[in-house]
C-alpha atoms as a PDB file:
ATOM      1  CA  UNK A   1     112.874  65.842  59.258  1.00  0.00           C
ATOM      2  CA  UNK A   2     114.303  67.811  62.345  1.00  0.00           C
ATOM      3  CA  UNK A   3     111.443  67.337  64.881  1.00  0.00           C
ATOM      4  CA  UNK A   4     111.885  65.470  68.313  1.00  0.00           C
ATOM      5  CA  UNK A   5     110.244  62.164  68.913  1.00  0.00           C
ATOM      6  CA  UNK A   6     108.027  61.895  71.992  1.00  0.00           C
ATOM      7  CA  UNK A   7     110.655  59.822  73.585  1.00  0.00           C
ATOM      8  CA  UNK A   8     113.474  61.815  72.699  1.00  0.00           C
ATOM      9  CA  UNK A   9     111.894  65.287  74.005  1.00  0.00           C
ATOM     10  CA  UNK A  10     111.017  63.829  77.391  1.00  0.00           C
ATOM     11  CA  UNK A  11     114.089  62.157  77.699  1.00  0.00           C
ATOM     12  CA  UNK A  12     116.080  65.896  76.982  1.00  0.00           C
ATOM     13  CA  UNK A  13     113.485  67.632  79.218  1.00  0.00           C
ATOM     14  CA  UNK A  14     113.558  65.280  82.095  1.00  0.00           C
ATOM     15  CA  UNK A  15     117.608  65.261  82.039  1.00  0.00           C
ATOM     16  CA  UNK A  16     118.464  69.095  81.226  1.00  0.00           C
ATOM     17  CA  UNK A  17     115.818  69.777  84.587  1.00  0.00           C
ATOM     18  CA  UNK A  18     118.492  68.135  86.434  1.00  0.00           C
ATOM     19  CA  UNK A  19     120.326  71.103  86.522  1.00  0.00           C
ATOM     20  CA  UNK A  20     119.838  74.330  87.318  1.00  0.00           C
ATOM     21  CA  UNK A  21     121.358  77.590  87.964  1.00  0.00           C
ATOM     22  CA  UNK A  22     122.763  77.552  91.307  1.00  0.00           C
ATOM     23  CA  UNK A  23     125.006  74.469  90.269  1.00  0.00           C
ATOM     24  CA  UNK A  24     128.078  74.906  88.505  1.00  0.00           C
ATOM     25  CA  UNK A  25     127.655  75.440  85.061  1.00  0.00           C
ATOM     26  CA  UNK A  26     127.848  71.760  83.423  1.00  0.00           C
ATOM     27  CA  UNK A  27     125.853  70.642  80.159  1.00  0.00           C
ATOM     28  CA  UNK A  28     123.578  68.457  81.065  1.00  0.00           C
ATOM     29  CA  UNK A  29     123.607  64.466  80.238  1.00  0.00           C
ATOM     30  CA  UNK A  30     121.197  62.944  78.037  1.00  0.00           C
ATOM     31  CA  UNK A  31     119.734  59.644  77.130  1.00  0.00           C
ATOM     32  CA  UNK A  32     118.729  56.599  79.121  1.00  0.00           C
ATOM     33  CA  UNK A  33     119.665  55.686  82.791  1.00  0.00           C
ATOM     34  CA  UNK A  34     119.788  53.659  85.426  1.00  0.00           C
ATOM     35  CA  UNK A  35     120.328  53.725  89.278  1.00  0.00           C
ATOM     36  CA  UNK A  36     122.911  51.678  91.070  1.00  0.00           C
ATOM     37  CA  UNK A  37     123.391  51.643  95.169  1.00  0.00           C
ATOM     38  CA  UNK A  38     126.923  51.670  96.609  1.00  0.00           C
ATOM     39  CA  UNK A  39     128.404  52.226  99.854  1.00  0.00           C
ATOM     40  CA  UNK A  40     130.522  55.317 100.549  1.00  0.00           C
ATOM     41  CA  UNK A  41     131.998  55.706 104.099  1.00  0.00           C
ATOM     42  CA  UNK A  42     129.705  54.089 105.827  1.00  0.00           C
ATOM     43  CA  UNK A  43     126.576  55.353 103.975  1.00  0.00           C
ATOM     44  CA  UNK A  44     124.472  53.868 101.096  1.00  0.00           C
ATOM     45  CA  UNK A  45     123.904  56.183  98.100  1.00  0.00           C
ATOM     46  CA  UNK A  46     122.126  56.128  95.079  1.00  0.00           C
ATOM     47  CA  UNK A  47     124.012  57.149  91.989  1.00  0.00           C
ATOM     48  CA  UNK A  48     122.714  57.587  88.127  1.00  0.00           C
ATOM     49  CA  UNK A  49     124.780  55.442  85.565  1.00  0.00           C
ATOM     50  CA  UNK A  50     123.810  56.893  82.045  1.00  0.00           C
ATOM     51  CA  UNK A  51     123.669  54.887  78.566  1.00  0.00           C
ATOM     52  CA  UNK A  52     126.999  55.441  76.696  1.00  0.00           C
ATOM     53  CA  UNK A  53     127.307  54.944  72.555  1.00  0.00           C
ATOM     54  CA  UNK A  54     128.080  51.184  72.373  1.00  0.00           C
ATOM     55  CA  UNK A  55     130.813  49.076  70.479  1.00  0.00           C
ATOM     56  CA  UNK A  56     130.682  49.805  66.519  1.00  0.00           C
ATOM     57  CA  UNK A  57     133.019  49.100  63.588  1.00  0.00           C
ATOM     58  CA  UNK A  58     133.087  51.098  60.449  1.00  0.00           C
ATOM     59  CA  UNK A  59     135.833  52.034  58.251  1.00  0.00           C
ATOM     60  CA  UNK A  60     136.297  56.192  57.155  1.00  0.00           C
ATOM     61  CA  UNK A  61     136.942  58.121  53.983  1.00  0.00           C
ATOM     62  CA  UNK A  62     140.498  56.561  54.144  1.00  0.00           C
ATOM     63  CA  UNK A  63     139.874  53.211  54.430  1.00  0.00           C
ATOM     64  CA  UNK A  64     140.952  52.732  57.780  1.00  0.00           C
ATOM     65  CA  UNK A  65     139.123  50.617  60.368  1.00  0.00           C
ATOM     66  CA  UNK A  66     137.574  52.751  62.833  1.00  0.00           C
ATOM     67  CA  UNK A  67     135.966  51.456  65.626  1.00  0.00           C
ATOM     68  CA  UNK A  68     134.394  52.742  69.151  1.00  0.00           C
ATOM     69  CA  UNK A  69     138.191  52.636  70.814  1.00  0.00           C
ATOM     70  CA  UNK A  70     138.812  55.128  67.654  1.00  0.00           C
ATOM     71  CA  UNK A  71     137.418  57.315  70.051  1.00  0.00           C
ATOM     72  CA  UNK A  72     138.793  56.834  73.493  1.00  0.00           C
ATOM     73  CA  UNK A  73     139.884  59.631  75.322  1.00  0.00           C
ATOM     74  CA  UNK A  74     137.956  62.171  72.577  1.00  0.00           C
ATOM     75  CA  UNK A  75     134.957  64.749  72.985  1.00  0.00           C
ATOM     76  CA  UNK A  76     133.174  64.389  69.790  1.00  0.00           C
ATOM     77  CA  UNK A  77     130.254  65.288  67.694  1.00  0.00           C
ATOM     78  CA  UNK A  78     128.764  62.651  65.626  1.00  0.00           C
ATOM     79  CA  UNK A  79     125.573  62.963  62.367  1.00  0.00           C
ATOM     80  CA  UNK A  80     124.221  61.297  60.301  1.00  0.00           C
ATOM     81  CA  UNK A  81     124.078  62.056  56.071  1.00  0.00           C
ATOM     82  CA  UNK A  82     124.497  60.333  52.670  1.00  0.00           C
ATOM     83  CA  UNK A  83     126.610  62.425  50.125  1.00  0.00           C
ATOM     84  CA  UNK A  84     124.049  62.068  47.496  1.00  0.00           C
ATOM     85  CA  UNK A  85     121.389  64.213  49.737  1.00  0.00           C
ATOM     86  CA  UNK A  86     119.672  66.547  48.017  1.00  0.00           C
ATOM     87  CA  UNK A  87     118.188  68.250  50.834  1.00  0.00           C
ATOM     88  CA  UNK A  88     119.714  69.396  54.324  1.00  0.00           C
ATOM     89  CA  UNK A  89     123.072  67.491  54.301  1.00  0.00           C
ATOM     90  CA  UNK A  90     124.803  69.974  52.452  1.00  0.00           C
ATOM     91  CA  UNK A  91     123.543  73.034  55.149  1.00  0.00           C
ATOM     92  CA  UNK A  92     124.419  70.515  57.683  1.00  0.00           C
ATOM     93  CA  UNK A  93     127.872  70.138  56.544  1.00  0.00           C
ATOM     94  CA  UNK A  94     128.960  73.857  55.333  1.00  0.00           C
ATOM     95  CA  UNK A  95     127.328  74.259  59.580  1.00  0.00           C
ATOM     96  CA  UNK A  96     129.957  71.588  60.621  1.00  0.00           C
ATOM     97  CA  UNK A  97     132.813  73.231  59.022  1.00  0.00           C
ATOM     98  CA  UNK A  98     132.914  76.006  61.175  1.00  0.00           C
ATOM     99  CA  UNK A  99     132.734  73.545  63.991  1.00  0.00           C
ATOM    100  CA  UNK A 100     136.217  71.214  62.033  1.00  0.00           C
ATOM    101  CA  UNK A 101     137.603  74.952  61.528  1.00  0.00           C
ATOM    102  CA  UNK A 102     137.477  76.191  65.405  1.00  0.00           C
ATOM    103  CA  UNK A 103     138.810  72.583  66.469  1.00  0.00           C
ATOM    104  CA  UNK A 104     140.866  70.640  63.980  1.00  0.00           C
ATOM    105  CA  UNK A 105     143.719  71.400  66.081  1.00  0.00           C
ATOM    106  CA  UNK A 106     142.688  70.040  69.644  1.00  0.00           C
ATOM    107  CA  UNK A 107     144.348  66.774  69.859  1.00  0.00           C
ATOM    108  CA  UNK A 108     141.252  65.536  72.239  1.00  0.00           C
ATOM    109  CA  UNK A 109     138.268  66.322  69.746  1.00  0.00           C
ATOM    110  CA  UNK A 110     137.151  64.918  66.581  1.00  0.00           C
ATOM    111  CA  UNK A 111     133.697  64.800  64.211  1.00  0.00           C
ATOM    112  CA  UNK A 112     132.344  61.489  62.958  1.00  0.00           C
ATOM    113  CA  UNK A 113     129.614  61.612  60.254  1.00  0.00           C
ATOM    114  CA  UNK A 114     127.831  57.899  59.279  1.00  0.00           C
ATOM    115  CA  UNK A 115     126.634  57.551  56.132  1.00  0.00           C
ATOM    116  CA  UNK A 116     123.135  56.100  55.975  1.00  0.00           C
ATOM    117  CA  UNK A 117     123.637  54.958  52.506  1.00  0.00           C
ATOM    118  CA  UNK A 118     126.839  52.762  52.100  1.00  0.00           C
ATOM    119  CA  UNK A 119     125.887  50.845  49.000  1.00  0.00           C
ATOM    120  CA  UNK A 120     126.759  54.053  47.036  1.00  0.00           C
ATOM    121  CA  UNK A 121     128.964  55.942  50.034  1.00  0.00           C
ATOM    122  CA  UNK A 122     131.902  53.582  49.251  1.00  0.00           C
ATOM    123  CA  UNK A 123     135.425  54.569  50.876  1.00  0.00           C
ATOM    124  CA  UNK A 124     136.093  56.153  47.178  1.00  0.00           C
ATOM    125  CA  UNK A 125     132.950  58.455  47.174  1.00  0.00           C
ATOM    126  CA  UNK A 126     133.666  59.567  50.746  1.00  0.00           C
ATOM    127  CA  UNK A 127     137.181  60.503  50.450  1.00  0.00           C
ATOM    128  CA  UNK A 128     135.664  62.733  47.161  1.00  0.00           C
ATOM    129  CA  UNK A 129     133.238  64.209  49.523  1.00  0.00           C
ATOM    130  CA  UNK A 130     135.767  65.540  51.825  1.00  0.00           C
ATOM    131  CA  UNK A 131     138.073  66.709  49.419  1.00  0.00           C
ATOM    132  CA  UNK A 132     135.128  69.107  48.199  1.00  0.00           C
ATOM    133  CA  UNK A 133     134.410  70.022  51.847  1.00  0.00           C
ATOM    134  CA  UNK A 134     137.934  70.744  51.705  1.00  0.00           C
ATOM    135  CA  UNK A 135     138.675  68.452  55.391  1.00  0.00           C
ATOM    136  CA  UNK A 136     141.617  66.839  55.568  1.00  0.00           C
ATOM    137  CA  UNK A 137     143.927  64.767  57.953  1.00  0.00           C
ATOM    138  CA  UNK A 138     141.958  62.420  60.892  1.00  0.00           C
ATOM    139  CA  UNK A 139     140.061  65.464  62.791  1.00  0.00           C
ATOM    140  CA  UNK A 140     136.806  64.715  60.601  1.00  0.00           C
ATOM    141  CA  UNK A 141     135.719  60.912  59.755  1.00  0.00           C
ATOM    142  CA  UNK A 142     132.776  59.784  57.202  1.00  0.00           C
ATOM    143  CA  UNK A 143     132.065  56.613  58.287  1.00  0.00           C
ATOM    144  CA  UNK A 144     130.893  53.794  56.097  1.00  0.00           C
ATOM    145  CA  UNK A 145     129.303  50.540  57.636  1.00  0.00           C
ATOM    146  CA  UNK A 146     126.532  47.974  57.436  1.00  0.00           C
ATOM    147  CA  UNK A 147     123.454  49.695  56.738  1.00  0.00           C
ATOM    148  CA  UNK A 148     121.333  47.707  59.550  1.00  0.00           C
ATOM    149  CA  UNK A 149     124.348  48.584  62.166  1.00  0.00           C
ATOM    150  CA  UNK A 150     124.630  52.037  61.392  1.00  0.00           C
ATOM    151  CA  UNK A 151     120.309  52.397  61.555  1.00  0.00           C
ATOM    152  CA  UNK A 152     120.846  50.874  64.904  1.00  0.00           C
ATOM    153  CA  UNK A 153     123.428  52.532  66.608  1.00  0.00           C
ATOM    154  CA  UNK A 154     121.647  56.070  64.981  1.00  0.00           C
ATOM    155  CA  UNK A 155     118.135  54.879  66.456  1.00  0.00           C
ATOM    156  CA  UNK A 156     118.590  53.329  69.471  1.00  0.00           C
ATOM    157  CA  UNK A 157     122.089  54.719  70.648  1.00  0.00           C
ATOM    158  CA  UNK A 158     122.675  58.316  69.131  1.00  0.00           C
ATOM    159  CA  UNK A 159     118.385  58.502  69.531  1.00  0.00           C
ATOM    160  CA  UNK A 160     118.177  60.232  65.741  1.00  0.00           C
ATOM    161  CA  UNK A 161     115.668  58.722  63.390  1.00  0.00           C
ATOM    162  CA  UNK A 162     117.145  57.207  60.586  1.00  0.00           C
ATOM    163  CA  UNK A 163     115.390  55.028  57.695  1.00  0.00           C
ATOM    164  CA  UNK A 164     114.833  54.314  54.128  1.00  0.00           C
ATOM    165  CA  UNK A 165     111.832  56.367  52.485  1.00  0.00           C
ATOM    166  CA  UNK A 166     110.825  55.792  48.537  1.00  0.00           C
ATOM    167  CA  UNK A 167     108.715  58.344  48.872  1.00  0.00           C
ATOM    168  CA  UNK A 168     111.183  60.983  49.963  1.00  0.00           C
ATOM    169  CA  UNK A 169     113.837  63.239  47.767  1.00  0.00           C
ATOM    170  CA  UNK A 170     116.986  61.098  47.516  1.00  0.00           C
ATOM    171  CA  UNK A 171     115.511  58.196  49.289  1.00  0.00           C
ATOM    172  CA  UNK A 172     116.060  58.350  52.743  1.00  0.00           C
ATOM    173  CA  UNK A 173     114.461  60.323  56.366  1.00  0.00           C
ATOM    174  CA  UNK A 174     116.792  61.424  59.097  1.00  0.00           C
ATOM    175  CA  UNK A 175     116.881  64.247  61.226  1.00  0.00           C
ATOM    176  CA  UNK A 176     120.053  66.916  61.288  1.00  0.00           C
ATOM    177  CA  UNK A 177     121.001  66.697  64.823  1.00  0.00           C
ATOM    178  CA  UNK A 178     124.861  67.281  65.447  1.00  0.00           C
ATOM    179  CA  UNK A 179     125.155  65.146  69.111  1.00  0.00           C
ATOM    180  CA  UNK A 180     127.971  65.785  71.183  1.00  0.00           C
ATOM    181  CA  UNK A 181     129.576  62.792  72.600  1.00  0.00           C
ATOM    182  CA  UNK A 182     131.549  62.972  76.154  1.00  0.00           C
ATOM    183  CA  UNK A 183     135.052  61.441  76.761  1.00  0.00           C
ATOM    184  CA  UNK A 184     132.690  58.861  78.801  1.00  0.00           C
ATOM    185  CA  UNK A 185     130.875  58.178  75.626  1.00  0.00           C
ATOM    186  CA  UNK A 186     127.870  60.064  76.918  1.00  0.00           C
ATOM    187  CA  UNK A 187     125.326  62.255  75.282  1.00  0.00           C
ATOM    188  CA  UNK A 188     125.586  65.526  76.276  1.00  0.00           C
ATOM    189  CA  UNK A 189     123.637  68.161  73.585  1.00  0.00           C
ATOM    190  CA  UNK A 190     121.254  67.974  70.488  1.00  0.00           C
ATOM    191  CA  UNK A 191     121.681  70.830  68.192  1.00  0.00           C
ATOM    192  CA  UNK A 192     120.154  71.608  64.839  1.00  0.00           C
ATOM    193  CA  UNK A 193     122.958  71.038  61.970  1.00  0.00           C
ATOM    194  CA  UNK A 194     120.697  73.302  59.771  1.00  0.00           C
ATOM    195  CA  UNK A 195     120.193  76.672  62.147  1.00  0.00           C
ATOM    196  CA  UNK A 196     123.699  78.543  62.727  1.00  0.00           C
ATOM    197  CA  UNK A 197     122.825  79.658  66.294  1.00  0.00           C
ATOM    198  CA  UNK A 198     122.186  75.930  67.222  1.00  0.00           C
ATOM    199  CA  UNK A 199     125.736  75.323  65.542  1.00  0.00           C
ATOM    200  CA  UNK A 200     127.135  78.572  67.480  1.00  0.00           C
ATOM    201  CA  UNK A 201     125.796  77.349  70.450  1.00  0.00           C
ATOM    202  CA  UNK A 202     127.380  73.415  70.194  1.00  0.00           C
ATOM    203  CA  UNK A 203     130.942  75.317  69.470  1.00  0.00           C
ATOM    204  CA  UNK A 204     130.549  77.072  72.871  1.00  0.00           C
ATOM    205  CA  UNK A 205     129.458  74.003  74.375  1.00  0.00           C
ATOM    206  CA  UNK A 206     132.071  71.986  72.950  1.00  0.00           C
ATOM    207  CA  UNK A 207     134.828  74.414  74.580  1.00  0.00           C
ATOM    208  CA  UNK A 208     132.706  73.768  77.889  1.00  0.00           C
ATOM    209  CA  UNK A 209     132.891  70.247  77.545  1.00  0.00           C
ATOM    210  CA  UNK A 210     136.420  70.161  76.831  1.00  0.00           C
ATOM    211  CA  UNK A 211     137.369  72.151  80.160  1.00  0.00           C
ATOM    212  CA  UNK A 212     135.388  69.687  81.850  1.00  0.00           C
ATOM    213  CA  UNK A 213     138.935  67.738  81.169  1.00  0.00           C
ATOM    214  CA  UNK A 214     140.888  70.586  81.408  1.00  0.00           C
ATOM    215  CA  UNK A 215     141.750  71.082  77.439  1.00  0.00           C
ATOM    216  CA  UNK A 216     143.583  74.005  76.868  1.00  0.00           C
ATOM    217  CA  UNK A 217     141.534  75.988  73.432  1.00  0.00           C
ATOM    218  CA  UNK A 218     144.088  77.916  71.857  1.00  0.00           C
ATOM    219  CA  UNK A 219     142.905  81.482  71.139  1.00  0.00           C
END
């Protein structure tokens, strides 16, 4: 299930038209916002404060407690998978390995994938998962959680569909997005985790997003 809700596409359409050619070249922010009013010299202006990924607390293929502080100070790229899926997890994650590859080293970036099924994802499973994706050390985290918190922040934070489907191979409906997170916890790209350009393009964007904090990419 990779389509865009309604909400989602005119929420990415409305935000990405906020930018345009003659600006600066600057990936766009997504998700909900509101206005605020402040006074600067003198003068009242109206300024755009955008939704950020909220507190969370999960604990990773270690067994550590990871929690939205985890990820202070990091540009990241978050999805959303279960290890038993039998459908586009696995293209999703052989995608994000190129992605781990070109940036395990940068000491400001890191990948976060939540589990959507964490009666069977335990901390044991995980850790098994990675070692066959072949990740190791703290660039990558599989997340484990509360099944209701992790729907939530997915849904109504991260703006992926996420939910529990009998009817569906291996049980469960989400969509393959890879988002990429700001240091500001801001949404700032959708890609496809199952189309390789979509992944080539979120590993140019992430080198964007980094210089946006001037983070030296070693060649």
């Amino acid at each position: 299930m990779r389509k865009l809700t309604g909400a989602l596409f005119i929420i990415l359409f409305y935000t990405a038209c906020k930018f345009n050619a003659a600006e600066t070249p600057k990936l766009p922010i997504y998700g909900n916002r509101d206005t605020v009013s402040k006074v600067v010299n003198g003068k009242t202006i109206v300024d755009s404060v955008y939704a950020t990924i909220p507190a969370f607390k999960f604990v990773n293929q270690y067994g550590d407690s990871i929690t939205n502080k985890s990820l202070n100070g990091y540009v990241y790229v978050a999805d959303f998978f279960f290890t038993t899926c039998p459908s586009i997890c696995p293209i999703m994650h052989r995608n994000m390995l190129k992605v781990y590859e070109d940036y395990k080293n940068v000491s400001d970036f890191k990948i976060i994938s939540h589990t959507i099924d964490p009666k069977h994802d335990s901390v044991a499973v995980l850790k098994k998962y990675a070692d066959k994706l072949g990740i190791s050390g703290n660039s990558w985290w599989l997340l484990q959680g509360k099944k209701e918190e992790t729907y939530q922040l997915g849904e109504k934070n991260y703006l992926v569909a996420v939910k529990e489907d009998s009817g569906t191979p291996g049980g469960y409906v989400h969509q393959g997005w890879f988002v990429l997170i700001d240091k500001q916890k801001r949404i700032r790209g959708y890609y496809d985790g199952t189309d390789e350009k979509q992944v080539d393009k979120l590993r140019a964007d992430i080198k964007t997003l980094l210089a946006e904090t001037n983070t030296k990419i070693a060649q």
